[in-house]
Protein backbone atom coordinates (compact mmCIF):
# COMPACT_ATOMS: atom_id res chain seq x y z
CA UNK A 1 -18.38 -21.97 3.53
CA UNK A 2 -16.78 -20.90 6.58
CA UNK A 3 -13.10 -18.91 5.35
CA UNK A 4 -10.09 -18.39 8.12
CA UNK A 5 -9.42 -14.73 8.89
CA UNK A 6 -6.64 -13.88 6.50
CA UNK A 7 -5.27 -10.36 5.58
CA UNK A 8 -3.38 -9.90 2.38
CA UNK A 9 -1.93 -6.66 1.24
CA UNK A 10 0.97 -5.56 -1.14
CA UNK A 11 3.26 -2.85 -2.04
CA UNK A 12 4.78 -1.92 -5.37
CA UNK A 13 8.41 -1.88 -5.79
CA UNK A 14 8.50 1.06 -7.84
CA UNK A 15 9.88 4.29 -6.65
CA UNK A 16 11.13 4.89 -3.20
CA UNK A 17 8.64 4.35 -0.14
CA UNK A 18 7.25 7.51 1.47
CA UNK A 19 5.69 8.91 4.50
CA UNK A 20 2.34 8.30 2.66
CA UNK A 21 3.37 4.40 2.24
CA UNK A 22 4.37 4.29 5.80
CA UNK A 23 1.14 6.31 7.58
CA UNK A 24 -1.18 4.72 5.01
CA UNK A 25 0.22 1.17 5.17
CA UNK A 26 2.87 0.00 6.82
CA UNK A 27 2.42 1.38 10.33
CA UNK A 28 -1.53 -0.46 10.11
CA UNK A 29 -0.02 -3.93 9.04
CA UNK A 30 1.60 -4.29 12.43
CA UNK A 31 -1.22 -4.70 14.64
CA UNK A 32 -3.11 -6.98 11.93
CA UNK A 33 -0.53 -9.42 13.02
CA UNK A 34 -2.27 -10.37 16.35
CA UNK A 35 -5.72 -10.61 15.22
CA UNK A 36 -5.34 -12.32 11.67
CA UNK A 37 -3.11 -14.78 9.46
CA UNK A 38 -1.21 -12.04 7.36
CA UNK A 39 0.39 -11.96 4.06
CA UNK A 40 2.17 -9.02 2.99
CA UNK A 41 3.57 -9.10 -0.78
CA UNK A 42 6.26 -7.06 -2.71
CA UNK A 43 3.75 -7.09 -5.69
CA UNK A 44 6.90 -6.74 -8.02
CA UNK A 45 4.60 -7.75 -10.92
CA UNK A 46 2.45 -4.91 -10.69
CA UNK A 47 5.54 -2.80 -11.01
CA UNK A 48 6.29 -3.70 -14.96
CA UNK A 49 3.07 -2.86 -16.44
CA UNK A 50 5.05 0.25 -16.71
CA UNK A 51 8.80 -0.33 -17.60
CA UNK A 52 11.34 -0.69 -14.87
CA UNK A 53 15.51 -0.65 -15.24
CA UNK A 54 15.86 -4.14 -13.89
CA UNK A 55 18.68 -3.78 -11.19
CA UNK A 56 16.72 -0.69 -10.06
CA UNK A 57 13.77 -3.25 -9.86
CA UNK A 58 15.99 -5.54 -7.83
CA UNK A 59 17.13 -3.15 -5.59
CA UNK A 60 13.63 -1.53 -5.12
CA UNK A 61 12.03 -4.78 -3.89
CA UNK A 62 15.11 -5.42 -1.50
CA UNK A 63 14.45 -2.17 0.04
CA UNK A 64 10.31 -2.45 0.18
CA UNK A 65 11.33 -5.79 2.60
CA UNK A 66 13.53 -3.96 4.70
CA UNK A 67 10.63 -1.54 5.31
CA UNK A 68 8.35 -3.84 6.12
CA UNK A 69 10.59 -5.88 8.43
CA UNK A 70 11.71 -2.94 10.12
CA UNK A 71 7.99 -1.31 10.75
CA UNK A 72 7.56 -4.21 12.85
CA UNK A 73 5.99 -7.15 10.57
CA UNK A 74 7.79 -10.09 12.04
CA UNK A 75 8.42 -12.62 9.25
CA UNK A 76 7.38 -15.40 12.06
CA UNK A 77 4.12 -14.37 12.03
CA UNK A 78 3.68 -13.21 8.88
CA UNK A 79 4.19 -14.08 5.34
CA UNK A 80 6.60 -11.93 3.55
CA UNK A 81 7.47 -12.49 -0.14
CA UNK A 82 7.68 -11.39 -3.60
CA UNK A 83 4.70 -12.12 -6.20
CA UNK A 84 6.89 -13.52 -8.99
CA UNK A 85 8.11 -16.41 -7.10
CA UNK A 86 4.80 -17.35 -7.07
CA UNK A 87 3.70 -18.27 -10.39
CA UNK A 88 0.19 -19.37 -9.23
CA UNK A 89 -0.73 -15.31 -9.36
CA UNK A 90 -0.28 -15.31 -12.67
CA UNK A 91 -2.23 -18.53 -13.25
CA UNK A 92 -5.20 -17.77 -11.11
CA UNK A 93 -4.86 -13.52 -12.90
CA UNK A 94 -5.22 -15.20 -16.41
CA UNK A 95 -8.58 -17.09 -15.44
CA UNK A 96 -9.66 -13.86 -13.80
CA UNK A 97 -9.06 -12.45 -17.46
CA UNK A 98 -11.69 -14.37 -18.73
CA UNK A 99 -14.08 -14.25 -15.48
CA UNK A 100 -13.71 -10.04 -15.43
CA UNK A 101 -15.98 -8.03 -17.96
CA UNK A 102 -13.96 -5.20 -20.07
CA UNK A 103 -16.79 -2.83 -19.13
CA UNK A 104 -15.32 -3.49 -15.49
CA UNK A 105 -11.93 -2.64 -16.18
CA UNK A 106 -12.98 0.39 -18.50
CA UNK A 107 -14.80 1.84 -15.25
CA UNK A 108 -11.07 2.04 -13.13
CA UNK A 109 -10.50 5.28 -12.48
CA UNK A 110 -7.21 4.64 -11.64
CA UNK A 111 -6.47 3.43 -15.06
CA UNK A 112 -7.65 6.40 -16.48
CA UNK A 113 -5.45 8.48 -13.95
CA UNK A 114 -2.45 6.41 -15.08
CA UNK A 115 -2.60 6.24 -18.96
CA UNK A 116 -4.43 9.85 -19.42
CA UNK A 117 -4.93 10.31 -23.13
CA UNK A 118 -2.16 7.71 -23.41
CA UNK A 119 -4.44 5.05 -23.08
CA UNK A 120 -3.74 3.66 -26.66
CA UNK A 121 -0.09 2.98 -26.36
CA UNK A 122 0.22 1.90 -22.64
CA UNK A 123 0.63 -2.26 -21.94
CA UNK A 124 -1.92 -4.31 -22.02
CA UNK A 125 -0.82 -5.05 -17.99
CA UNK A 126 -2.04 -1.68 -16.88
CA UNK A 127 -5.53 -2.07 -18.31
CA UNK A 128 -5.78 -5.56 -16.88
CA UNK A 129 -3.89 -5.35 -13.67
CA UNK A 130 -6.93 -5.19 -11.61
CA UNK A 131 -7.65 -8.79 -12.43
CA UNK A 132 -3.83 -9.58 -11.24
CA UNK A 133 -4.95 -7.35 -7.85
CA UNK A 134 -7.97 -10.23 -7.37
CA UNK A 135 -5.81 -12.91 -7.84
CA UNK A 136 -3.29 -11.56 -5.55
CA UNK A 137 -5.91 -11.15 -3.21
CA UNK A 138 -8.46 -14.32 -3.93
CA UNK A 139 -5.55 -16.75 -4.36
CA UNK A 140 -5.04 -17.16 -0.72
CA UNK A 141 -8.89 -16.44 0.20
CA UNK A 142 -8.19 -13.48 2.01
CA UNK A 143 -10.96 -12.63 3.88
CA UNK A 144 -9.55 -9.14 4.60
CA UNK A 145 -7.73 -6.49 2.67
CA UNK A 146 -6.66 -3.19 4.42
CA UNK A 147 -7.30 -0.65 1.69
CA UNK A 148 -7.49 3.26 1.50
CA UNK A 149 -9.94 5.61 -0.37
CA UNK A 150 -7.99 4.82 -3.25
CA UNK A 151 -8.09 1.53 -3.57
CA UNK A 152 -11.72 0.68 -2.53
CA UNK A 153 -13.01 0.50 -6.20
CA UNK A 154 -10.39 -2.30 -6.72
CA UNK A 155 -11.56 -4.19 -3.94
CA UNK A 156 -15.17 -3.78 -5.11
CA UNK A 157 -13.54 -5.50 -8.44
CA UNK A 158 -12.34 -8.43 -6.44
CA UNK A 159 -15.99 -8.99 -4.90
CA UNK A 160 -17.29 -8.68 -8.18
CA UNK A 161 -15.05 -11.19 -9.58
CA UNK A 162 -15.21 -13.82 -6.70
CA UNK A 163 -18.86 -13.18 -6.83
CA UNK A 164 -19.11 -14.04 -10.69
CA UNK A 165 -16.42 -16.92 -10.21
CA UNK A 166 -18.57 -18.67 -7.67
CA UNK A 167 -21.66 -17.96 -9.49
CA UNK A 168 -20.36 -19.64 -12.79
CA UNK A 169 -19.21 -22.33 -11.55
CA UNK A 170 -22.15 -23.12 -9.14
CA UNK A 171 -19.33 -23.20 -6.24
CA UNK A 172 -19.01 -21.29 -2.80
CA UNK A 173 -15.18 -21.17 -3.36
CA UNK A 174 -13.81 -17.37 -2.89
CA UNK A 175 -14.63 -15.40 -0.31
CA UNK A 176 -16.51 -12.21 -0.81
CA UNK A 177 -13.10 -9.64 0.68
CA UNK A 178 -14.16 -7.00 2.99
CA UNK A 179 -12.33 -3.79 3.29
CA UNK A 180 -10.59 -2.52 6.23
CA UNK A 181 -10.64 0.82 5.74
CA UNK A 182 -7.73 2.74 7.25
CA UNK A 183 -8.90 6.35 9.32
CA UNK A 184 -7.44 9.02 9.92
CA UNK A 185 -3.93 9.46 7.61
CA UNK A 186 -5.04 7.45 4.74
CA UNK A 187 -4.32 9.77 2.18
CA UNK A 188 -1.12 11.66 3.05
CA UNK A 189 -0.72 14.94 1.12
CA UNK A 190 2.14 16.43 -0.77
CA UNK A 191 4.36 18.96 1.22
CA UNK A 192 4.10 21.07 -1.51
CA UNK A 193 0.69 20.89 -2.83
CA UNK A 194 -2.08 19.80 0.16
CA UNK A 195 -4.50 19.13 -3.31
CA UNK A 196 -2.32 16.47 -4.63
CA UNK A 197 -1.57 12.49 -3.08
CA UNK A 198 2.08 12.29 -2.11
CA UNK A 199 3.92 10.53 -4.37
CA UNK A 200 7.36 9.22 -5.19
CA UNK A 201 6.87 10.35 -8.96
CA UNK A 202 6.46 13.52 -8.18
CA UNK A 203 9.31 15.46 -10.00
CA UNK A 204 9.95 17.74 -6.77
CA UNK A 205 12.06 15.62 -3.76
CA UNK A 206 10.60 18.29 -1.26
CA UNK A 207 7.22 17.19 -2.16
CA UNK A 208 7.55 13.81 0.42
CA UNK A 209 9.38 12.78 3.00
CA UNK A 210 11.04 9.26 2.35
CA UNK A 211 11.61 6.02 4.63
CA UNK A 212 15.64 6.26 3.88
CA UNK A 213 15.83 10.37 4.87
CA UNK A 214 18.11 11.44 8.05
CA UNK A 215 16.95 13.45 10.40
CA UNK A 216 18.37 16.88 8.82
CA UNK A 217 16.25 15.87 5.53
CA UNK A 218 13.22 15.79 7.31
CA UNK A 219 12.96 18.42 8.92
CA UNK A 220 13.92 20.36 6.45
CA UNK A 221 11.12 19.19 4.47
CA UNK A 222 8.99 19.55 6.89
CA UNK A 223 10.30 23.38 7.10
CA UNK A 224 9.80 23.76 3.89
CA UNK A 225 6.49 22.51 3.52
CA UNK A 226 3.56 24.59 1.77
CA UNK A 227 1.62 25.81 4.54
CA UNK A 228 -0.31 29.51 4.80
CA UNK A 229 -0.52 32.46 6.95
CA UNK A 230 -2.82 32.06 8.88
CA UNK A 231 -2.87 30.65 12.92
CA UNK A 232 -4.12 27.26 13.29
CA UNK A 233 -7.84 26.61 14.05
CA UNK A 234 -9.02 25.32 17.55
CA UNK A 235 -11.26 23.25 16.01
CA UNK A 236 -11.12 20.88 12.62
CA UNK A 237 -14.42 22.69 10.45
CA UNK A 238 -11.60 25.22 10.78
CA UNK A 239 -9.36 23.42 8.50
CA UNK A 240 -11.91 23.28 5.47
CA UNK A 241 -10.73 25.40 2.27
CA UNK A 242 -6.95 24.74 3.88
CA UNK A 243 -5.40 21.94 2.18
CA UNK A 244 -1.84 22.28 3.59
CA UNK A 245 -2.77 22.92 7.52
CA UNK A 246 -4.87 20.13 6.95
CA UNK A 247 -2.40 17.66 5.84
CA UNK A 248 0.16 19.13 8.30
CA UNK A 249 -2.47 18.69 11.04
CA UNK A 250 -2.96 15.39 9.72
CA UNK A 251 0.36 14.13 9.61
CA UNK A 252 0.80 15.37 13.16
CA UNK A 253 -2.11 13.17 14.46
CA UNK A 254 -1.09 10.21 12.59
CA UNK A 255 2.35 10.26 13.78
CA UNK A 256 1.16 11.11 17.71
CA UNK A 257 -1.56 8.19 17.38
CA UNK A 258 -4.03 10.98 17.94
CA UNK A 259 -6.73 12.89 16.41
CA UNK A 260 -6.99 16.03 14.58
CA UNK A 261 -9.38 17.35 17.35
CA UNK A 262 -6.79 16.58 20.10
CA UNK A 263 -3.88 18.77 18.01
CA UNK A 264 -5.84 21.82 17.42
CA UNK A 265 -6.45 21.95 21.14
CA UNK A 266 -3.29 21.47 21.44
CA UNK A 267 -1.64 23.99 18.56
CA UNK A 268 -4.77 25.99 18.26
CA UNK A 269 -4.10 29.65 17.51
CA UNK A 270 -0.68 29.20 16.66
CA UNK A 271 1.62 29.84 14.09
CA UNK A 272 2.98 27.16 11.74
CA UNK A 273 6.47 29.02 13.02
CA UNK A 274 5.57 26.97 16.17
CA UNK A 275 3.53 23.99 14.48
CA UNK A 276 6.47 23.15 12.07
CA UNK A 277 9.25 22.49 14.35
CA UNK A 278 7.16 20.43 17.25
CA UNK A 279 6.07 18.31 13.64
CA UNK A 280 9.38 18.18 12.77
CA UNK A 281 10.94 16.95 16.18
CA UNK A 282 7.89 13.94 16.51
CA UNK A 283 8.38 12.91 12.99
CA UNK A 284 12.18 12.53 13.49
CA UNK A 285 11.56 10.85 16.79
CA UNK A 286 9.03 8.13 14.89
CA UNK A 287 10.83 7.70 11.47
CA UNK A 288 15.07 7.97 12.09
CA UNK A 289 14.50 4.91 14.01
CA UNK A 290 12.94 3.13 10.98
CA UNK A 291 15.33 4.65 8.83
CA UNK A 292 18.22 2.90 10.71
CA UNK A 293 16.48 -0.56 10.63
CA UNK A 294 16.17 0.29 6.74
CA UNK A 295 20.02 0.50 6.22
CA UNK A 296 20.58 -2.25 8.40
CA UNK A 297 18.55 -4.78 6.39
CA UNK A 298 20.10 -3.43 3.40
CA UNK A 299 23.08 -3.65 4.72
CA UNK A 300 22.38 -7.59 4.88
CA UNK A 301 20.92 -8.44 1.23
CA UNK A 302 21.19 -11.85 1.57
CA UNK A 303 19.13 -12.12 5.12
CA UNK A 304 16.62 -9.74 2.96
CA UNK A 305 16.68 -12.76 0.22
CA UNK A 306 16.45 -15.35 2.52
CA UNK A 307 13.39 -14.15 4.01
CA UNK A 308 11.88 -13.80 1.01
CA UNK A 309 12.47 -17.04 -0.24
CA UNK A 310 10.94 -18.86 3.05
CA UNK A 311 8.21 -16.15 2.65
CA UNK A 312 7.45 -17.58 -1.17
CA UNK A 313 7.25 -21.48 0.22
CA UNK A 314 4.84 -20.69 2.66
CA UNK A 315 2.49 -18.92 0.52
CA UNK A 316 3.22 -21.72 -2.39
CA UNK A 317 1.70 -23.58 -0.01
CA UNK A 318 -1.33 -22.06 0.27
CA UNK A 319 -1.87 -21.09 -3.49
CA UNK A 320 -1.02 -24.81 -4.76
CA UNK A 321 -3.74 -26.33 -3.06
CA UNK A 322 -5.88 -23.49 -3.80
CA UNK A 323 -5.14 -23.37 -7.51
CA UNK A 324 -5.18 -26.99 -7.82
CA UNK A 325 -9.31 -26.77 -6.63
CA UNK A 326 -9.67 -23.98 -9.14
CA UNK A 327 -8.14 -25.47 -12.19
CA UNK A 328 -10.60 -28.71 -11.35
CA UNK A 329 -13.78 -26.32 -11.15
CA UNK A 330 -12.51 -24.69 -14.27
CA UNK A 331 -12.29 -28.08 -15.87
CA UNK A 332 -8.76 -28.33 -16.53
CA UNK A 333 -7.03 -31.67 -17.03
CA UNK A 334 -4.32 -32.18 -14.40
C-alpha cells in the first residue's frame, strides 16, 4: 500500500517548555510544513500517567499552543490539537494493549528512568503509555515522526506494533514509521550539569532557559551557566571529556543555524568571559521574539481554544475513517 507523507509529533503539557523543547522540537516542525501533511498534538493524555493539578493542566496545554503557533507552525497548514478531544487515541491505544507484548514494554528504558525502584506503585499509564505513543502516531498513518536519541526506541515500538498488527490480521494497513532524526541540538544539556538532559523538573530554575523568560533572565542564565576554565578548542575532538563547553558550543550552533566546527573557528581560543555574552546576545535575539508571541497568544485564550477545537475536527476526520477500518479488521460489530 502506497501511504501519503504525513508527519505527526506531540508535546506533553507538563511542566513549562524549555530551550531543549524549542532546539529539539519546535524550531524542526516548521520547515516539515512545506514538504509533508503535519500534525502536531498537545499529547495532554500522556501528561496524567503521572498526576497533574487540573487548572495547572489547563493552563499548561494553553501555553504548549501558543508555543507552537508562535515558532511558526501555521494552523492553516497544519493540524494543531489536543489528544483528548480525540477519543479515537484511546480506542485505537487499547487494541494496541492487546497487539503489544509486556516483554516489549518491560524493555523501555524510559520507563525504567521514570518509575526507578518505584516501579510497583506508579499507574498502570506509565508502563503502557508506549502503546498510547503508537496509536498517537499509527492512528493517522504517519509515515514520519521527527524523533531525538531519546525517543528512537519508542518509535522502534510503533514499527513493531504496526508490524505485528498487519501481520495478525493478514492486512497491509499501518505504515511501518520512519524516524527523522533531528542533528545537531537534539539533546540540549542542563546549564548546570552538561551530563544531565535539560529538563523542566529539574529542582534548580538556572538549570534551563524557558520559552516565557525576558531577556534579563536569559542571559543571566546563560551567565551563570556551568562552564570550565579552560579556552575554547579550535576544533570539536577538543570538546570531548567537556560536557558544559560542549553544550554551550552546541547551543550556540543550534541557535546560529550552524555547526560546531564553524563556532570553534570562530570562538576558538577564547574565554567563556567572551563566549558567554556573544551566546547570550544571539539567544536573546532568537528567543524574546518568541517569548512575545507566547504572551500574546496567552493573552487571547479563547483564539488559543478555538484553534484547538478546529485542530480536533480535522484530525477526527482522519482517525474516524481510520478507526472505523480497524475496528472491522479487528472484527468488531459496528
Amino acid at each position: 500500500m502506497t501511504f501519503t507523507p504525513r508527519v505527526f509529533s506531540g508535546i506533553q503539557p507538563s511542566g513549562d517548555l524549555h530551550l531543549g523543547n524549542y532546539l529539539g522540537a519546535l524550531k524542526r516542525f516548521v520547515p516539515l510544513q512545506e514538504s509533508h501533511d503535519c500534525i502536531y498534538c498537545v499529547v495532554d493524555m500522556h501528561a496524567i500517567t503521572v498526576w497533574q493539578d487540573p487548572k495547572k493542566l489547563h493552563q499548561s496545554t494553553l501555553e504548549v499552543t501558543a508555543a507552537y503557533l508562535a515558532a511558526g507552525i501555521d494552523p492553516k497548514k497544519s493540524i494543531i490539537f489536543n489528544q483528548s478531544q480525540v477519543v479515537e487515541h484511546a480506542d485505537l491505544a487499547w487494541i494496541f494493549n492487546c497487539v503489544a507484548r509486556m516483554g516489549w514494554m518491560q524493555r523501555m528504558t524510559q520507563f525504567k528512568d521514570k518509575a526507578g525502584k518505584n516501579s510497583q506503585n506508579v499507574s498502570l499509564g506509565l508502563f503502557a503509555y508506549p502503546a498510547l505513543m503508537a496509536a498517537d502516531i499509527l492512528l493517522y498513518k504517519a509515515t514520519h515522526v521527527p524523533v531525538g536519541d531519546d525517543q528512537k526506541q519508542h518509535l522502534e515500538l510503533t514499527r513493531d506494533i504496526a508490524q505485528k498488527f498487519n501481520n495478525d490480521f493478514g492486512v497491509d494497513f499501518f505504515p511501518v514509521t520512519e524516524p527523522l532524526i533531528a542533528g545537531t541540538a537534539a539533546r540540549i544539556m542542563s546549564l548546570r550539569d552538561g551530563s544531565k538532559k535539560m529538563s523542566s523538573s529539574d529542582p534548580s530554575d538556572l538549570s534551563r532557559i524557558s520559552l516565557t523568560d525576558d531577556a534579563d533572565m536569559i542571559a543571566k542564565k546563560i551567565k551563570k551557566a556551568k562552564s570550565d576554565p579552560e579556552v575554547l578548542p579550535s576544533e570539536v575532538a577538543g570538546l570531548a571529556g567537556r560536557p558544559e563547553a560542549d553544550n554551550l558550543v552546541g547551543i550556540y550552533a543550534a541557535l546560529s543555524g550552524k555547526n560546531k566546527a564553524d563556532i570553534l573557528g570562530e570562538f576558538g581560543g577564547q574565554g567563556f568571559g567572551v563566549f558567554k555574552p556573544a551566546l547570550a546576545e544571539l539567544a536573546v535575539a532568537k528567543l524574546a521574539p518568541m517569548n512575545k508571541e507566547i504572551r500574546r497568544y496567552l493573552d487571547d485564550k479563547a483564539e488559543i481554544k478555538k484553534i484547538l477545537k478546529d485542530g480536533s475536527e480535522r484530525a477526527s476526520l482522519i482517525a474516524k475513517e481510520n478507526m472505523k477500518q480497524v475496528r472491522e479488521i479487528v472484527g468488531f460489530v459496528g
